[in-house]
N, C-alpha and C. Protein backbone atom coordinates (compact mmCIF):
# COMPACT_ATOMS: atom_id res chain seq x y z
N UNK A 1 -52.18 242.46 -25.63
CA UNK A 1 -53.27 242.46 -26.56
C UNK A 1 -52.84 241.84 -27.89
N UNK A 2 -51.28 242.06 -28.46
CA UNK A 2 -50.99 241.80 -29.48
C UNK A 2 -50.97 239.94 -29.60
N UNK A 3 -50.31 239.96 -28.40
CA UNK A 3 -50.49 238.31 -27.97
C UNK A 3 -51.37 237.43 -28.35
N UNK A 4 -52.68 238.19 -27.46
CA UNK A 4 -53.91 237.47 -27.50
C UNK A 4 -55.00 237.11 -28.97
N UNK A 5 -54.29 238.72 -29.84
CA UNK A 5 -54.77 238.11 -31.60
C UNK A 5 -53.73 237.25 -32.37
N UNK A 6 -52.58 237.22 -31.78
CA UNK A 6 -51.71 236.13 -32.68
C UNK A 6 -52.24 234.49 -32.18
N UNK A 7 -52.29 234.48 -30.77
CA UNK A 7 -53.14 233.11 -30.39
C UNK A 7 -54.59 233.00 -30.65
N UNK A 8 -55.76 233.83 -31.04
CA UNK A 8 -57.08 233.82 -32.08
C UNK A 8 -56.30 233.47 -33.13
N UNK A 9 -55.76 233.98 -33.78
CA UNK A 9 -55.37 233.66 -35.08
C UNK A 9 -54.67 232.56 -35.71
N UNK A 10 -53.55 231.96 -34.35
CA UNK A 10 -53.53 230.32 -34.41
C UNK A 10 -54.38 229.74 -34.46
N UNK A 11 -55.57 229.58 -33.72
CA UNK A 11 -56.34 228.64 -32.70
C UNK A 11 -57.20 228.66 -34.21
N UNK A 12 -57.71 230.10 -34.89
CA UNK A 12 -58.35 229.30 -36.03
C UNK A 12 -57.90 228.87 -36.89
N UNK A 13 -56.52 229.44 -37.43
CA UNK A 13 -56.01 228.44 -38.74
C UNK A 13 -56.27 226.97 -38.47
N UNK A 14 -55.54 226.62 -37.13
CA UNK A 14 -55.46 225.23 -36.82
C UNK A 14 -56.97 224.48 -36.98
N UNK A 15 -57.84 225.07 -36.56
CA UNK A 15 -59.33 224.49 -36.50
C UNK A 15 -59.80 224.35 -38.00
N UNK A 16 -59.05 225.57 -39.03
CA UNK A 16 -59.84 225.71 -40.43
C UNK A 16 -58.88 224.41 -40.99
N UNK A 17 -57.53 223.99 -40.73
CA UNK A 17 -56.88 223.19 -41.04
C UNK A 17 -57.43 221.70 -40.55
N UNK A 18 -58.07 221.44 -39.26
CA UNK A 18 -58.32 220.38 -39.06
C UNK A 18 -60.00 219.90 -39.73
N UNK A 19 -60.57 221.03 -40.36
CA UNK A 19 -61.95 220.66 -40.92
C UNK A 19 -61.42 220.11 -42.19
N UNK A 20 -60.75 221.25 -42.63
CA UNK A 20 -59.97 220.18 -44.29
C UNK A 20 -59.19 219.45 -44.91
N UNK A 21 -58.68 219.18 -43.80
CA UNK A 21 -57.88 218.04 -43.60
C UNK A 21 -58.31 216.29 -44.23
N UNK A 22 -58.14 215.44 -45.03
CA UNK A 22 -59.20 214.29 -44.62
C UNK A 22 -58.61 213.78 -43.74
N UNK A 23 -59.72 212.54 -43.31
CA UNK A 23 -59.44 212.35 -42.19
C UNK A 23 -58.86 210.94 -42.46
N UNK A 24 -57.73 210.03 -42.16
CA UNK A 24 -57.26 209.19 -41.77
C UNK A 24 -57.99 208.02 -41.18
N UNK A 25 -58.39 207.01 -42.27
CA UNK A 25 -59.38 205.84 -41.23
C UNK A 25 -58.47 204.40 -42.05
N UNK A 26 -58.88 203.46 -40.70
CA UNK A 26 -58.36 202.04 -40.97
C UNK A 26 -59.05 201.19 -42.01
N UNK A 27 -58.53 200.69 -43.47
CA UNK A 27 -59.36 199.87 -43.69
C UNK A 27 -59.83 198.99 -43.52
N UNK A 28 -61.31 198.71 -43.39
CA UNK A 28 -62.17 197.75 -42.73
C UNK A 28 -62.75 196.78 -43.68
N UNK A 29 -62.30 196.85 -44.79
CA UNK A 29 -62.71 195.80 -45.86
C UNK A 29 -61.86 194.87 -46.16
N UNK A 30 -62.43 193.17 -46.14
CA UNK A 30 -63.97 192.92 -46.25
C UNK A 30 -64.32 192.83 -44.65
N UNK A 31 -65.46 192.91 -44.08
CA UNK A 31 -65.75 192.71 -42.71
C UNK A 31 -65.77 191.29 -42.00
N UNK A 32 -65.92 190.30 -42.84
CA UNK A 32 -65.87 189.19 -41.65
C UNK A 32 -65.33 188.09 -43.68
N UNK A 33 -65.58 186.59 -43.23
CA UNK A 33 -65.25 186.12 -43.92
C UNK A 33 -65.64 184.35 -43.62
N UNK A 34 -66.25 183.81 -44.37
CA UNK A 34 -66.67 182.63 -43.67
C UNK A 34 -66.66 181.62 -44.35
N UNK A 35 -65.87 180.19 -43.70
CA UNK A 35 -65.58 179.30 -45.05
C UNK A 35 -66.39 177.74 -44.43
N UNK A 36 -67.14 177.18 -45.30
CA UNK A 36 -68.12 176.41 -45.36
C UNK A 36 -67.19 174.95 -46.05
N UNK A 37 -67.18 173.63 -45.75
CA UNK A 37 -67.60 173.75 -44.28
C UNK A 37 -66.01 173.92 -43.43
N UNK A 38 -65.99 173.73 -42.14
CA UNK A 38 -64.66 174.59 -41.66
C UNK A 38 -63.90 173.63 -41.28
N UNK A 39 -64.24 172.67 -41.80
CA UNK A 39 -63.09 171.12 -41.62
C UNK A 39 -63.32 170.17 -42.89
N UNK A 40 -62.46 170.10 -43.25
CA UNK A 40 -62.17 169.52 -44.64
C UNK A 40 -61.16 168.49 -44.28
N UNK A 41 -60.98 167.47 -45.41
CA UNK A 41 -60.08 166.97 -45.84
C UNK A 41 -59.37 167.42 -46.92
N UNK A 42 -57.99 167.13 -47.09
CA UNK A 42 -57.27 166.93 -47.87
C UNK A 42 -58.39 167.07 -49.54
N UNK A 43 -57.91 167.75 -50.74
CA UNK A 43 -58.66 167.40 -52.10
C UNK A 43 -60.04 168.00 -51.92
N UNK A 44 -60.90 168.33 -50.82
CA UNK A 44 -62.26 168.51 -50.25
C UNK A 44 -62.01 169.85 -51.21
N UNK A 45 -63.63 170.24 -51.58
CA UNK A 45 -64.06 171.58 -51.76
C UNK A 45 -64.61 172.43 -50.90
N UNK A 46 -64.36 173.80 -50.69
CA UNK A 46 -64.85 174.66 -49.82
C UNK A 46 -65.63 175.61 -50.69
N UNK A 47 -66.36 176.62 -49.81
CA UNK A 47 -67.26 177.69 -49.95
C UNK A 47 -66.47 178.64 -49.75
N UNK A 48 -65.91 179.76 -49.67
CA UNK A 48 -65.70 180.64 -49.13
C UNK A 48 -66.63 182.18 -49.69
N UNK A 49 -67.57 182.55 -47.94
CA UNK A 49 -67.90 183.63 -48.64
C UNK A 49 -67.38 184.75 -47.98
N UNK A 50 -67.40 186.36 -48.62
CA UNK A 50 -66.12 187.05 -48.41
C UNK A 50 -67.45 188.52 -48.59
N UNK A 51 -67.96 189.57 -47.41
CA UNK A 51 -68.48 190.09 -46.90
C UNK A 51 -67.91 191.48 -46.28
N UNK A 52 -68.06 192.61 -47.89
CA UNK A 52 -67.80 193.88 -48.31
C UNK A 52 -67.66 194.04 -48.94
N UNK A 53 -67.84 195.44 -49.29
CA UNK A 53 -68.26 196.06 -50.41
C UNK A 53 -66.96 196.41 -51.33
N UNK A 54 -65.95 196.82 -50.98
CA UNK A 54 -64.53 196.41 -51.41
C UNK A 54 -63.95 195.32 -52.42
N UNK A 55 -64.71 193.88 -51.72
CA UNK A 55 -64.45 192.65 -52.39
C UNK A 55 -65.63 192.34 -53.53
N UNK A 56 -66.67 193.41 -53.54
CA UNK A 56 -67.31 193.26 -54.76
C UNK A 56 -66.69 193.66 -56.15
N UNK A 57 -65.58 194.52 -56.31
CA UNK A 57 -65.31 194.86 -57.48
C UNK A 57 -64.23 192.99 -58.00
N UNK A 58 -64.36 193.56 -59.54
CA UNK A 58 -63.53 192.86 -60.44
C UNK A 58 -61.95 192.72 -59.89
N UNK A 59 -61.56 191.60 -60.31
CA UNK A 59 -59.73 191.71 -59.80
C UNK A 59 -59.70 191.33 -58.06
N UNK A 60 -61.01 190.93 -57.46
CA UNK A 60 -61.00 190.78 -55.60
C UNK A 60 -60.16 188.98 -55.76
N UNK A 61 -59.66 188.54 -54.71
CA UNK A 61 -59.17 187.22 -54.83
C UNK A 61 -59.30 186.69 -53.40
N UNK A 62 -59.36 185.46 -53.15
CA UNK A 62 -58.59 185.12 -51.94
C UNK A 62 -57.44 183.61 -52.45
N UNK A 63 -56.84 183.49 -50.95
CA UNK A 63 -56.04 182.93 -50.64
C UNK A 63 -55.45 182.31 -49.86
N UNK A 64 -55.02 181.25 -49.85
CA UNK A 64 -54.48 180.62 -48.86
C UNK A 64 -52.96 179.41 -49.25
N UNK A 65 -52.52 178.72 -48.06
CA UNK A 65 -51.44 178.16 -48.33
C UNK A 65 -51.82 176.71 -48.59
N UNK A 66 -53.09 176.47 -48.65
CA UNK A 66 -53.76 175.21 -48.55
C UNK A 66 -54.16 175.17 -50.09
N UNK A 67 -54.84 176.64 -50.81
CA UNK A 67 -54.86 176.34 -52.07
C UNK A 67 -54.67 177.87 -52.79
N UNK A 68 -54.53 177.29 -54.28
CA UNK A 68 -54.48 178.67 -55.08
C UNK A 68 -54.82 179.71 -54.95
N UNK A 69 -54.55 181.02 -55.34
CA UNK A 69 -55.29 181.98 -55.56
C UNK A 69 -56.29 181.78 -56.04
N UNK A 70 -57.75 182.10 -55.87
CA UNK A 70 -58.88 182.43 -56.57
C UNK A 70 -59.68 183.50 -56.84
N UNK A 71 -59.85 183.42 -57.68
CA UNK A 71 -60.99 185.26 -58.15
C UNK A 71 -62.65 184.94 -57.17
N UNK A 72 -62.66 185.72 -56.78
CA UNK A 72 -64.01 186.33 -56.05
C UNK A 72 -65.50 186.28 -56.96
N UNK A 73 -66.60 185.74 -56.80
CA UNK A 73 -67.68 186.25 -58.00
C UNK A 73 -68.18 187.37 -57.00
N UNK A 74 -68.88 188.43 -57.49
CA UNK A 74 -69.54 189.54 -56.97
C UNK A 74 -70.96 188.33 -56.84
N UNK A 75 -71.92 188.77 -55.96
CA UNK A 75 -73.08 187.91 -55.97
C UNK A 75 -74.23 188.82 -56.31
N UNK A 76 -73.70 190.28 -56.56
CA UNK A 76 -74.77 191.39 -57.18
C UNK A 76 -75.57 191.43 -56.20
N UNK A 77 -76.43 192.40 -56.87
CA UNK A 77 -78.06 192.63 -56.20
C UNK A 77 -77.66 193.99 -55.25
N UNK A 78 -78.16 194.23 -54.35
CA UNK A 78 -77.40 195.43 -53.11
C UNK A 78 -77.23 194.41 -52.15
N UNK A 79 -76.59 193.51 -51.99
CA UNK A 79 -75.76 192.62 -51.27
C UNK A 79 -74.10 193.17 -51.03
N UNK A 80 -73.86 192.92 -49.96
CA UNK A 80 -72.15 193.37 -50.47
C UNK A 80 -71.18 192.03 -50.30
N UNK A 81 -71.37 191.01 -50.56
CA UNK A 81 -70.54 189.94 -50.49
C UNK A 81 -70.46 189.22 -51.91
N UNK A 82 -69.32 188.82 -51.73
CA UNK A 82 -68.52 187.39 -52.99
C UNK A 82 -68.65 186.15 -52.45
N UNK A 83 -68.37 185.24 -53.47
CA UNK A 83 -67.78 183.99 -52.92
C UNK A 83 -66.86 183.25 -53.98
N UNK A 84 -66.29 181.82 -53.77
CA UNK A 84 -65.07 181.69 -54.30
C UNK A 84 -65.37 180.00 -54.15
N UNK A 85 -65.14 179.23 -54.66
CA UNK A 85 -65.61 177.59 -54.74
C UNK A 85 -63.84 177.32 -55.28
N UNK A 86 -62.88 177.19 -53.87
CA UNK A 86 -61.80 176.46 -53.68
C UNK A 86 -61.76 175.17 -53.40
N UNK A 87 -60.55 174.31 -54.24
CA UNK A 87 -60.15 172.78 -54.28
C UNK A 87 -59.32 172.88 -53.39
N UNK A 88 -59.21 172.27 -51.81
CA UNK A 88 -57.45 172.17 -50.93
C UNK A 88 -56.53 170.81 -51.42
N UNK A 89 -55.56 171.69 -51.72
CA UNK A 89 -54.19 170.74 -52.37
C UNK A 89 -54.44 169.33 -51.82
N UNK A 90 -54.12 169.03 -52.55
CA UNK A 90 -54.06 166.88 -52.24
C UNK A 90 -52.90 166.85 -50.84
N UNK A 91 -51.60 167.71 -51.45
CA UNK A 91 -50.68 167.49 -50.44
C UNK A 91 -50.52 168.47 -49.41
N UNK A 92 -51.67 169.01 -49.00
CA UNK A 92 -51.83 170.15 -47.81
C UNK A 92 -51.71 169.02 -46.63
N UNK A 93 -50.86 170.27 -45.24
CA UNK A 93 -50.97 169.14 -44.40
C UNK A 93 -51.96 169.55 -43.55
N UNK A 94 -52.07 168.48 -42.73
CA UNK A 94 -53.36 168.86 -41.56
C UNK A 94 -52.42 170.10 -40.53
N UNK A 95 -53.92 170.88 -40.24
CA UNK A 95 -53.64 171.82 -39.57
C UNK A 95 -55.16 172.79 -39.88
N UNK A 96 -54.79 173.98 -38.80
CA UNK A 96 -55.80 175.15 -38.86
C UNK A 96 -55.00 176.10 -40.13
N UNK A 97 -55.67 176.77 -41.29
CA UNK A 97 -55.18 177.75 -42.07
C UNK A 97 -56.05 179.09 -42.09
N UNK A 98 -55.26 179.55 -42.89
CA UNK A 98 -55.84 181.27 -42.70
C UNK A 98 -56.09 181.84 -44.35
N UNK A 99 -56.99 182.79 -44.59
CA UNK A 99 -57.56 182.58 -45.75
C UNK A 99 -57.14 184.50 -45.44
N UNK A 100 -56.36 184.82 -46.73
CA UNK A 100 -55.87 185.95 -47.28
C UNK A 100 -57.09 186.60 -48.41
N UNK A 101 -57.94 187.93 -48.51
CA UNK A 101 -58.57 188.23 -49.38
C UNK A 101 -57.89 189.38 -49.88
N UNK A 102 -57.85 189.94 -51.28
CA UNK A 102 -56.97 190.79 -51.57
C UNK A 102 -58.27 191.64 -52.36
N UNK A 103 -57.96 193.19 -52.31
CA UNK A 103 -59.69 193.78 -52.60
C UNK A 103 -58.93 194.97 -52.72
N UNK A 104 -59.12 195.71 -53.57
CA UNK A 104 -58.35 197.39 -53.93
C UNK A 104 -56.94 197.03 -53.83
N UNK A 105 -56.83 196.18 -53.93
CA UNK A 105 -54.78 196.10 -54.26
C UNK A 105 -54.51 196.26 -52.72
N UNK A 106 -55.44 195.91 -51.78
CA UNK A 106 -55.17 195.96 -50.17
C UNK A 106 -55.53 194.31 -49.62
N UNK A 107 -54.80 193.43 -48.76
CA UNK A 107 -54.71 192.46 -48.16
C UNK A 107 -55.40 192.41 -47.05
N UNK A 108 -55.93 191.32 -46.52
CA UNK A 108 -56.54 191.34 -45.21
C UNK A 108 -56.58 189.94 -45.11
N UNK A 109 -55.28 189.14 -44.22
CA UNK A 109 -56.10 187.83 -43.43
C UNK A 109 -56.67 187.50 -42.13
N UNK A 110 -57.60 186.44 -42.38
CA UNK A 110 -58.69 186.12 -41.61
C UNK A 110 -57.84 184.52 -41.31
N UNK A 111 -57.48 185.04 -39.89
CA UNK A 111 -56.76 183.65 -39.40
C UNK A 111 -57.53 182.18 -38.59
N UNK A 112 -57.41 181.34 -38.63
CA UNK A 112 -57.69 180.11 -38.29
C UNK A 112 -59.11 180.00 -38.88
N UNK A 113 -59.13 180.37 -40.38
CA UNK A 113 -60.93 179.97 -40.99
C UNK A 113 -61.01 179.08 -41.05
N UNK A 114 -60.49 177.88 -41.44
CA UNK A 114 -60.55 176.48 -41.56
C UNK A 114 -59.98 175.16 -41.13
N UNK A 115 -60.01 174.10 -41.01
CA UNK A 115 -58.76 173.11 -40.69
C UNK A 115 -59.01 172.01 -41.71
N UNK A 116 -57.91 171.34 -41.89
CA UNK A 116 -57.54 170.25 -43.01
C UNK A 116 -57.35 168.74 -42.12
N UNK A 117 -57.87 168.16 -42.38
CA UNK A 117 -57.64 166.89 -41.31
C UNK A 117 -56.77 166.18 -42.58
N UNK A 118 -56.11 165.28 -41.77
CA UNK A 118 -55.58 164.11 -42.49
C UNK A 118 -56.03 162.94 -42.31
N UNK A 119 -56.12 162.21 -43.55
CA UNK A 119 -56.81 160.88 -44.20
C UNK A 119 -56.50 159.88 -43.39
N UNK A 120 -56.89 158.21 -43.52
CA UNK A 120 -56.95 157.57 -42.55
C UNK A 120 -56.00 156.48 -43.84
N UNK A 121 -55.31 155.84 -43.36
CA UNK A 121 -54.72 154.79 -44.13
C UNK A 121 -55.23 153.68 -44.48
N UNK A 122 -55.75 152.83 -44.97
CA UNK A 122 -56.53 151.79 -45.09
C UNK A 122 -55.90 150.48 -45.30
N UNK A 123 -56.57 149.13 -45.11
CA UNK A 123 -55.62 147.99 -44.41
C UNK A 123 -56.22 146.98 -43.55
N UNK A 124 -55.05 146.26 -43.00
CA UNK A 124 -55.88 145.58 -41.80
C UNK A 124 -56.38 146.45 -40.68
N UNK A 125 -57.64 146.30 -40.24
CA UNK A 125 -58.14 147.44 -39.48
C UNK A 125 -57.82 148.78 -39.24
N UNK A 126 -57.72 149.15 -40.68
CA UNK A 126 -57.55 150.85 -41.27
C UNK A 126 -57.18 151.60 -40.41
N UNK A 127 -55.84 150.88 -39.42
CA UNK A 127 -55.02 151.73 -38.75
C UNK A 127 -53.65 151.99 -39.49
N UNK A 128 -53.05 152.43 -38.77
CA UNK A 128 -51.64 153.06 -39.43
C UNK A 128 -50.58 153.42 -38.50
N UNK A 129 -50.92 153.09 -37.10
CA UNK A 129 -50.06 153.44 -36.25
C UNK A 129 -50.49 152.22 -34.95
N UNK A 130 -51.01 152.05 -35.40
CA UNK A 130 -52.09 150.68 -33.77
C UNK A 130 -52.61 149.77 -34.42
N UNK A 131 -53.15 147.90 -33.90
CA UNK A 131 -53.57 147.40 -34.30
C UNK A 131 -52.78 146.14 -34.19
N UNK A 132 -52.79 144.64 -35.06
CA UNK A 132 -52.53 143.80 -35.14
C UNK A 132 -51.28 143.70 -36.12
N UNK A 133 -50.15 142.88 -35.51
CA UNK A 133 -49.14 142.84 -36.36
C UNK A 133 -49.23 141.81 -37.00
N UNK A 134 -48.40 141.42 -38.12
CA UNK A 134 -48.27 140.14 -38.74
C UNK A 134 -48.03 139.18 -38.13
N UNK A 135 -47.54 139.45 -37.06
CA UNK A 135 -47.03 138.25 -35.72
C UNK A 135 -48.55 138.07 -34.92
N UNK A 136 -49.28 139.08 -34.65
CA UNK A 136 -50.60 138.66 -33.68
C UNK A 136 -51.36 138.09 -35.00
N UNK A 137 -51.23 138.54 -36.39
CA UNK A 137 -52.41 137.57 -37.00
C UNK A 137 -51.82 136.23 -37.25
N UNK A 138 -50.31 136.17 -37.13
CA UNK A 138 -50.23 134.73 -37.13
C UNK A 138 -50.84 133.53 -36.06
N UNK A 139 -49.71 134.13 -35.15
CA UNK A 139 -50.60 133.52 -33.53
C UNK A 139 -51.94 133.36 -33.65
N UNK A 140 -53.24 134.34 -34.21
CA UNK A 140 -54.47 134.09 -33.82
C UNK A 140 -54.78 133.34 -34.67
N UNK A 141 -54.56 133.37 -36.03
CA UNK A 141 -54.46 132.14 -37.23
C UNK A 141 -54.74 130.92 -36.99
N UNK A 142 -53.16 130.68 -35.86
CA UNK A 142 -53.26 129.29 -35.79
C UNK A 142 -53.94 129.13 -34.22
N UNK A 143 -54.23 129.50 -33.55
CA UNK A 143 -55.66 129.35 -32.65
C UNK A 143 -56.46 129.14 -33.02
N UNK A 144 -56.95 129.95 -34.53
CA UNK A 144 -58.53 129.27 -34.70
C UNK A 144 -58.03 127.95 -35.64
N UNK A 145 -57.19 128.01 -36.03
CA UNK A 145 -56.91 126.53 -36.63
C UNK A 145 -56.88 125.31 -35.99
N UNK A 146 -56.27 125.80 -34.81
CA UNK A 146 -56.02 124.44 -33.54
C UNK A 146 -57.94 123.87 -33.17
N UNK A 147 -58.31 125.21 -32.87
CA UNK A 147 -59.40 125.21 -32.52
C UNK A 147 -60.71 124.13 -33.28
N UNK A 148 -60.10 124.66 -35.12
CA UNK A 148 -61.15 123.75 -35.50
C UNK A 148 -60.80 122.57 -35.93
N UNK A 149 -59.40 122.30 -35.77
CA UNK A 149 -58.90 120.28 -35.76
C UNK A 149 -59.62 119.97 -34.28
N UNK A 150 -59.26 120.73 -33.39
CA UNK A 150 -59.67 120.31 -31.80
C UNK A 150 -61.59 119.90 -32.15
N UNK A 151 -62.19 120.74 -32.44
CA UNK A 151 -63.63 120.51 -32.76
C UNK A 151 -63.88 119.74 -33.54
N UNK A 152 -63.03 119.14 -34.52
CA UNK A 152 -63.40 118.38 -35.67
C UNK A 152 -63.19 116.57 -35.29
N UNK A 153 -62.07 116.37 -34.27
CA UNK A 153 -61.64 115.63 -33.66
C UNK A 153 -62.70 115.15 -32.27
N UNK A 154 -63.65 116.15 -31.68
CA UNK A 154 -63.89 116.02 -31.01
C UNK A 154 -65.52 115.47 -31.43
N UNK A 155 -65.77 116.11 -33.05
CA UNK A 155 -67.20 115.57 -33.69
C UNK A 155 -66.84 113.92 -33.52
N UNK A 156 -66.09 113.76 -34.55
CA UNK A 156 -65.57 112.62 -35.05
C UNK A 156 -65.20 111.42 -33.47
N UNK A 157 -65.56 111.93 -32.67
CA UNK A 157 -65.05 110.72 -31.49
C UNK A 157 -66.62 110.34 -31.16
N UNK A 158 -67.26 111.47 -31.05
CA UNK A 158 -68.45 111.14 -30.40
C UNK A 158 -69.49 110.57 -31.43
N UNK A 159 -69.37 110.59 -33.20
CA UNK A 159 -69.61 109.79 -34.01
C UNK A 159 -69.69 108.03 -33.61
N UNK A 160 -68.11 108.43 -33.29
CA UNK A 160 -67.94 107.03 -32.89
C UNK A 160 -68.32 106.34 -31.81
N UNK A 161 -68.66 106.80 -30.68
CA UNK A 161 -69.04 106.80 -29.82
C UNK A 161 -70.55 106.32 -29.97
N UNK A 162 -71.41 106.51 -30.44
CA UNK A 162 -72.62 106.50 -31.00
C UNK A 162 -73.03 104.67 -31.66
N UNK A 163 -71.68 104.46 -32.36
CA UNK A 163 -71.99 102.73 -32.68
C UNK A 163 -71.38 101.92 -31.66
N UNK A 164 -71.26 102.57 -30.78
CA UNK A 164 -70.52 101.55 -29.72
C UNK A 164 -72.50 100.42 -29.47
């Protein structure tokens, strides 16, 4: 009998302990994160908007390796999202990046939000790796050159040809 009130008497501490306890949850802020538009170039400006209530206070930022830190604007109203009008570095390289938001002195990245293409070189037929060498525009050079003594030679006969 003595048993059976020392185990009542566990069973409720433990239960009065687990009501007042708090409870332990993951933070879930900001909830999603979305960057406009999601392929850029190099120097390009982005949108980024940043969606919770977390990232509405003062001091919210994001981030990335593509560009600076930036401060968050709250967009007010009972909305719960920011946004952030980022420049990507001139010398970012191409690739997919991941955009870091920082909100209560807590981190959260949102991986592969965007990609950076790289620029096109400009030139003889604004390639950079394929195309015509200095040797094929020579060669074709003097083809159309041959071409138009050959035609010019060939006016000039039948000119003559004409006072026969």
């Amino acid at each position: 009998m003595r048993t059976l009130r020392v185990l009542a008497a566990t069973g409720a501490a433990v239960a009065l302990l687990g009501f007042t306890a708090p409870t332990a949850a993951a933070w879930d802020q900001p909830t999603s994160v979305s960057v406009l538009p999601s392929v850029i170039a190099r120097g390009g400006q982005l949108q980024i908007t940043v969606t919770g209530s977390a990232c509405t206070l003062a001091g919210s930022t994001v981030s990335s390796n593509a560009f600076p830190t930036t401060p968050l604007v709250s967009q007010g109203g009972s909305g719960n999202t920011s946004t952030a009008k980022v420049t990507v570095n001139a010398n970012a390289a191409p690739g997919a990046y991941s955009v870091t938001t920082t909100c209560e002195g807590r981190a959260k990245t949102f991986t592969n939000a965007f990609t950076v293409i790289g620029g096109v070189r400009g030139g003889i037929g604004g390639s950079s790796s394929t195309g015509a060498t200095p040797t094929d525009m020579a060669i074709g050079g003097g083809l159309v050159a041959a071409a138009v003594v050959g035609g010019g030679v060939f006016w000039m006969r039948r000119r003559s040809e004409k006072r026969i």
